[in-house]
Protein backbone atom coordinates (compact mmCIF):
# COMPACT_ATOMS: atom_id res chain seq x y z
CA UNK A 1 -13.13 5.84 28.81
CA UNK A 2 -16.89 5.48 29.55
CA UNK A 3 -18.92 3.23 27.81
CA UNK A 4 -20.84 5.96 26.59
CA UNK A 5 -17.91 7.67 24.93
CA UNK A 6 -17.06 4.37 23.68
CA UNK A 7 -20.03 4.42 21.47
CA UNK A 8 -19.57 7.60 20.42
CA UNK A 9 -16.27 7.03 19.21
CA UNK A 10 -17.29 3.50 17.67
CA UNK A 11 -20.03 5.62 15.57
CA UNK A 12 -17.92 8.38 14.51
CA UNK A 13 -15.26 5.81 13.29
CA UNK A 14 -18.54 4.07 11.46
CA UNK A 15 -19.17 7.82 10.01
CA UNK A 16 -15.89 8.54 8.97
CA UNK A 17 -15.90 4.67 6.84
CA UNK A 18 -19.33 5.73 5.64
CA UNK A 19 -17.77 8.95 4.22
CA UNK A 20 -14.70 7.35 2.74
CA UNK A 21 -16.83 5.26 1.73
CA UNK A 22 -19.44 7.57 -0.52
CA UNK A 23 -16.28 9.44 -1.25
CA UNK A 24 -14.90 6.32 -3.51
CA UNK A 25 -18.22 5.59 -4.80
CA UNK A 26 -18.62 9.32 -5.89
CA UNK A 27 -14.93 9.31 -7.43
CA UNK A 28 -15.90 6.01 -9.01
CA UNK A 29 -18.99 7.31 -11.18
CA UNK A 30 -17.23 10.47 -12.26
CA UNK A 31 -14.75 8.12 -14.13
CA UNK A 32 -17.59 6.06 -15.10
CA UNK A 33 -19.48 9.00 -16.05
CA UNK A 34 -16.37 10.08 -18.77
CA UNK A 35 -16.11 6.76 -20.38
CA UNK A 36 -17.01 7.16 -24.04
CA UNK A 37 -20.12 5.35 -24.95
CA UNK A 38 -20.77 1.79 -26.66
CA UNK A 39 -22.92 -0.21 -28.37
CA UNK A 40 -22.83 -3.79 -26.98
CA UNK A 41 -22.12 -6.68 -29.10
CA UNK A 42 -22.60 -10.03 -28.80
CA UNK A 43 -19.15 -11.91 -28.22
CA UNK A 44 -18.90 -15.88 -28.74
CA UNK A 45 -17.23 -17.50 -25.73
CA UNK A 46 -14.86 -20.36 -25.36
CA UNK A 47 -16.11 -23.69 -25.82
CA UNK A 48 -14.00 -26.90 -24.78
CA UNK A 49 -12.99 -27.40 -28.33
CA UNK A 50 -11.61 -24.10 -28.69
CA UNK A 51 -9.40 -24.43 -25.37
CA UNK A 52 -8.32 -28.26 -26.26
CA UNK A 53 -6.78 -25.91 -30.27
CA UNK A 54 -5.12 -23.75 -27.88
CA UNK A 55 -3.37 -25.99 -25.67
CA UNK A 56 -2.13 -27.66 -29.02
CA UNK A 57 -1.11 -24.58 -31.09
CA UNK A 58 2.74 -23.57 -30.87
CA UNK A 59 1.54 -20.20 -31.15
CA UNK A 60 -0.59 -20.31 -27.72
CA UNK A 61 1.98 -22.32 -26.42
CA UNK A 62 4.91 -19.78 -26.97
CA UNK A 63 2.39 -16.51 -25.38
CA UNK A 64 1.60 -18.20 -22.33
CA UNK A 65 5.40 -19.21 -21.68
CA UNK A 66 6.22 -15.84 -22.22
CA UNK A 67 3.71 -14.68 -19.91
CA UNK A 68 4.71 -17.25 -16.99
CA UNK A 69 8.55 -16.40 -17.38
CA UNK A 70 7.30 -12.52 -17.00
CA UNK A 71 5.05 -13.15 -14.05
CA UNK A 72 8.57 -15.17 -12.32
CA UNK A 73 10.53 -12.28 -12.99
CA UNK A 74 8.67 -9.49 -11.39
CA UNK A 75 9.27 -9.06 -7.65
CA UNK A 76 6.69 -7.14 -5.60
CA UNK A 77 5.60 -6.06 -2.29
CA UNK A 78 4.12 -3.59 0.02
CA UNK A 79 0.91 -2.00 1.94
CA UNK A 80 -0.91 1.01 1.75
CA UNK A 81 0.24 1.75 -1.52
CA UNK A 82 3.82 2.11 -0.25
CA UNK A 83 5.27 -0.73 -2.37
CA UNK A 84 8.00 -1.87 -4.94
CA UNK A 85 7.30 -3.34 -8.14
CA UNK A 86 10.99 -4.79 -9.94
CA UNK A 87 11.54 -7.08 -13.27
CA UNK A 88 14.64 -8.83 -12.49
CA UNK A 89 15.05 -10.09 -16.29
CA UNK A 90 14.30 -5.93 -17.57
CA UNK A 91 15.59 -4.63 -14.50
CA UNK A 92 12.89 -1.69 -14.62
CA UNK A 93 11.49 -0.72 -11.14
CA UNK A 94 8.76 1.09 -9.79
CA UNK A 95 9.25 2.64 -5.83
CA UNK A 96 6.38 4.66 -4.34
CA UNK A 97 5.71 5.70 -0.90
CA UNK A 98 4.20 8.44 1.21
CA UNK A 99 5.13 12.25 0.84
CA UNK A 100 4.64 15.33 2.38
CA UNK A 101 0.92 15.58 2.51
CA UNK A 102 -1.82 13.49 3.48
CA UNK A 103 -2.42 10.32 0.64
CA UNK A 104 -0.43 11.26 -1.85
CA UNK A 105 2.90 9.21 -3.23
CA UNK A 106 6.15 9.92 -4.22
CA UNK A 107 6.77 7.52 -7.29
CA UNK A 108 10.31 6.79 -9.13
CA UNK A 109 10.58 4.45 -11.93
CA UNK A 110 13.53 3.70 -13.64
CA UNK A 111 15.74 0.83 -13.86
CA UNK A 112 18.23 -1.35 -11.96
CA UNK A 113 20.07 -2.58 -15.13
CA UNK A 114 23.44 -0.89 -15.76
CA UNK A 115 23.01 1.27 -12.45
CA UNK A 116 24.86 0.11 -9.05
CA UNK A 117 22.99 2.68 -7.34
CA UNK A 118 19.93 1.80 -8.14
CA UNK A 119 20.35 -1.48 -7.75
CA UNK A 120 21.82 -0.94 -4.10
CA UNK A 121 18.96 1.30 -3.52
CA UNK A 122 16.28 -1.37 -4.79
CA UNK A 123 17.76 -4.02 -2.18
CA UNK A 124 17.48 -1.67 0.57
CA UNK A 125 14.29 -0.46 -0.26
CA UNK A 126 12.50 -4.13 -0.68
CA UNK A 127 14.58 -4.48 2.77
CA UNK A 128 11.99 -1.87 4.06
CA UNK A 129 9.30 -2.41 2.32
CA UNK A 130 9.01 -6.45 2.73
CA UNK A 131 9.26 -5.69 6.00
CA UNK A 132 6.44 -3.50 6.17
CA UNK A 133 4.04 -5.94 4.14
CA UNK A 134 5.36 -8.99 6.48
CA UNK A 135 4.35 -6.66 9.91
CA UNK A 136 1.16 -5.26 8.65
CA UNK A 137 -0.08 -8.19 6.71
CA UNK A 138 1.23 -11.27 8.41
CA UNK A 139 2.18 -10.00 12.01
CA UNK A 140 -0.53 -7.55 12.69
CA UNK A 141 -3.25 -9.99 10.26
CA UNK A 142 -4.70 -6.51 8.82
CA UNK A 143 -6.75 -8.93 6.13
CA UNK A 144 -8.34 -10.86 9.30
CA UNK A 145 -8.71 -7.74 11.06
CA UNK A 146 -10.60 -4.83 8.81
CA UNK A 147 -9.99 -2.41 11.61
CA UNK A 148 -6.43 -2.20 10.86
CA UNK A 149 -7.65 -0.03 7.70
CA UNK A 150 -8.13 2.69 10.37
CA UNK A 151 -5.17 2.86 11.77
CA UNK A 152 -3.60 2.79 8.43
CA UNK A 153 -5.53 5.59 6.87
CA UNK A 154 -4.79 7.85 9.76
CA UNK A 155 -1.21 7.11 9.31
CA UNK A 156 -0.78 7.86 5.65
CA UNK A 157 -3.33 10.89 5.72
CA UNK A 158 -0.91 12.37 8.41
CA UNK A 159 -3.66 12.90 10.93
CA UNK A 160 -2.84 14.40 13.90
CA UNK A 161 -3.26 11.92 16.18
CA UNK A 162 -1.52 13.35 19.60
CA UNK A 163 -0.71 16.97 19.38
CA UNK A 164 3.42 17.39 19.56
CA UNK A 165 4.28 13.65 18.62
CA UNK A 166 4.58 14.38 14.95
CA UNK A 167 2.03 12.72 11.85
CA UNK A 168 2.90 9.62 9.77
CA UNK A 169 4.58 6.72 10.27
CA UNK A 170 7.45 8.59 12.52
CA UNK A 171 4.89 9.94 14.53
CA UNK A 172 3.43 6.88 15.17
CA UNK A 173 7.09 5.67 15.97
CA UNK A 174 6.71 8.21 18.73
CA UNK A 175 3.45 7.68 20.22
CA UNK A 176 4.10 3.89 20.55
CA UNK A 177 7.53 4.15 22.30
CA UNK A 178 6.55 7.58 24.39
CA UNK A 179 2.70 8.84 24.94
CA UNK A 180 1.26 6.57 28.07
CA UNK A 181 -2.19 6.80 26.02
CA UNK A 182 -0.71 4.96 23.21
CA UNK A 183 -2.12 1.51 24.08
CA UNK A 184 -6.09 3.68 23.84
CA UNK A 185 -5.05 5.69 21.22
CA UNK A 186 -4.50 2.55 19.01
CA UNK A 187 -7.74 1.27 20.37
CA UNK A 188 -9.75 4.23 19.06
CA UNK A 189 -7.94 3.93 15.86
CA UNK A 190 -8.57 0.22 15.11
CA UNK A 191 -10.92 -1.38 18.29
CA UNK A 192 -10.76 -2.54 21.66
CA UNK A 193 -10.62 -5.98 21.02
CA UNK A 194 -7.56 -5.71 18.29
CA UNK A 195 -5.61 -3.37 20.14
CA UNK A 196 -3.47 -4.99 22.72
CA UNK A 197 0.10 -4.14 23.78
CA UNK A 198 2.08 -6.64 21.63
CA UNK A 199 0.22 -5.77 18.19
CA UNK A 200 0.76 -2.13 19.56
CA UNK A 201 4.43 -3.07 19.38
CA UNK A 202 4.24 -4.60 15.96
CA UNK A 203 2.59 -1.35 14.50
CA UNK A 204 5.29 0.58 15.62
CA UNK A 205 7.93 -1.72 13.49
CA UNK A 206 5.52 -1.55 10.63
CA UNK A 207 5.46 2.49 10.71
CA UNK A 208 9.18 2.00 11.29
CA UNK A 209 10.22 0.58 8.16
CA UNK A 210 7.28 2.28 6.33
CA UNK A 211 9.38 5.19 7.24
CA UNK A 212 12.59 3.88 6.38
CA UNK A 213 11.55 3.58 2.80
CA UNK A 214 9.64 6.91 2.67
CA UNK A 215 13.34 8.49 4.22
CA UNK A 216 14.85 6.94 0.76
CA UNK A 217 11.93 8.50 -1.54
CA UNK A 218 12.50 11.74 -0.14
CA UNK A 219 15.88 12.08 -0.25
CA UNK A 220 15.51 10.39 -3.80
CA UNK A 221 18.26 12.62 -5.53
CA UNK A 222 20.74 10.09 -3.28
CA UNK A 223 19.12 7.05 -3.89
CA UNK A 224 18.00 6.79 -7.50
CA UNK A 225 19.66 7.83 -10.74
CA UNK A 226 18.09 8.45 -14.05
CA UNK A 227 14.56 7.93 -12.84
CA UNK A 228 11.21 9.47 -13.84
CA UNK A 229 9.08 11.54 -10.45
CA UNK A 230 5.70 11.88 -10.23
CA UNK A 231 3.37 12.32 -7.28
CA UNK A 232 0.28 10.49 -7.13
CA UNK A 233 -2.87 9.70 -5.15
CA UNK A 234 -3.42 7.26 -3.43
CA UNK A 235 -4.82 4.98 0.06
């Protein structure tokens, strides 16, 4: 690649961001633009003395234990909102992960709790899904490294990437075990100083087990019992 193509692909990367970008910001002041109107009013705010009553009243006492002992039971994990959300104590569950089309989610909730299929499906999912969060956000260091972002959106928007290897994460399975260009193609996708062959490798586990859960939501009639669908959007 020339070093004049190089720019050109660095500033239609910067483009596309820009557009995603005013895209959110657009989405975000329509919502802001259908919130119902207020007057403000002036609200008194915590002084020491009120926090030193609270840490003595039973009453405060008993909320925020209830609150700690509901934060400890909730397990949860994931990455481009393909994640898992479970309360061990409730045994309700949340599972979402890429569908058919481009950003948007195939959800299930339901509940673990009097189901041994569901809660044999939950412990394979979080199988899939931990290890999705653990490639992407400890192995390939996507909060270090914005850039990742790009490869990510491509994947879950089922771009196209290399014509006849497929979209998603098991297209990216593809590319990284067969296309020669894959090592360039990741390049373009996130940079030239992130890509390298060994984070090429761990993006290729990531989309791996991405798709391993995403296999599950699909075929969700064999997974999950008594269990509300929805599809949503989402990253």
């Amino acid at each position: 690649m020339t070093s004049s193509n190089k720019v050109n692909l660095r500033l239609g990367k910067t483009y596309t961001y820009l557009k995603l970008a005013y895209a959110k910001l657009t989405l975000i002041e329509g919502y802001v633009a259908k919130l119902p109107e207020v007057v403000p009013q002036k609200a008194q705010g915590l002084k020491k003395a009120d926090l030193e009553k609270l840490k003595n009243d039973p009453e405060a006492k008993k909320a925020f234990s209830a609150l700690s002992n509901a934060a400890a039971s909730m397990e949860m994990a994931g990455a481009y909102d393909n994640y898992y959300n479970h309360d061990t104590n409730t045994g309700w569950f949340r599972v979402q992960t890429l569908g058919a089309e481009g950003h948007m989610y195939l959800r299930y909730d339901g509940s673990t709790s009097g189901s041994s299929k569901n809660a044999n499906s939950m412990t394979q999912f979080k199988t899939s899904i931990n290890g999705f969060d653990n490639y992407v956000n400890q192995y390939m260091q996507a909060p270090q490294w914005p850039e990742v972002v790009g490869w990510g959106s491509t994947i879950m928007g089922l771009i196209t990437i290399v014509a006849g290897y497929g979209t998603g994460p098991a297209g990216w399975v593809t590319i990284a075990l067969y296309y020669g260009g894959a090592l360039s193609t990741f390049a373009g996708l996130t940079s030239t100083v992130y890509a390298t062959v060994s984070r090429l490798d761990l993006s290729r586990v990531a989309a791996q087990y991405c798709e391993n859960a995403r296999v599950m939501n699909f075929n969700g009639g064999a997974y999950w019992e008594n269990t509300t669908f929805s599809v949503v959007n989402g990253f």
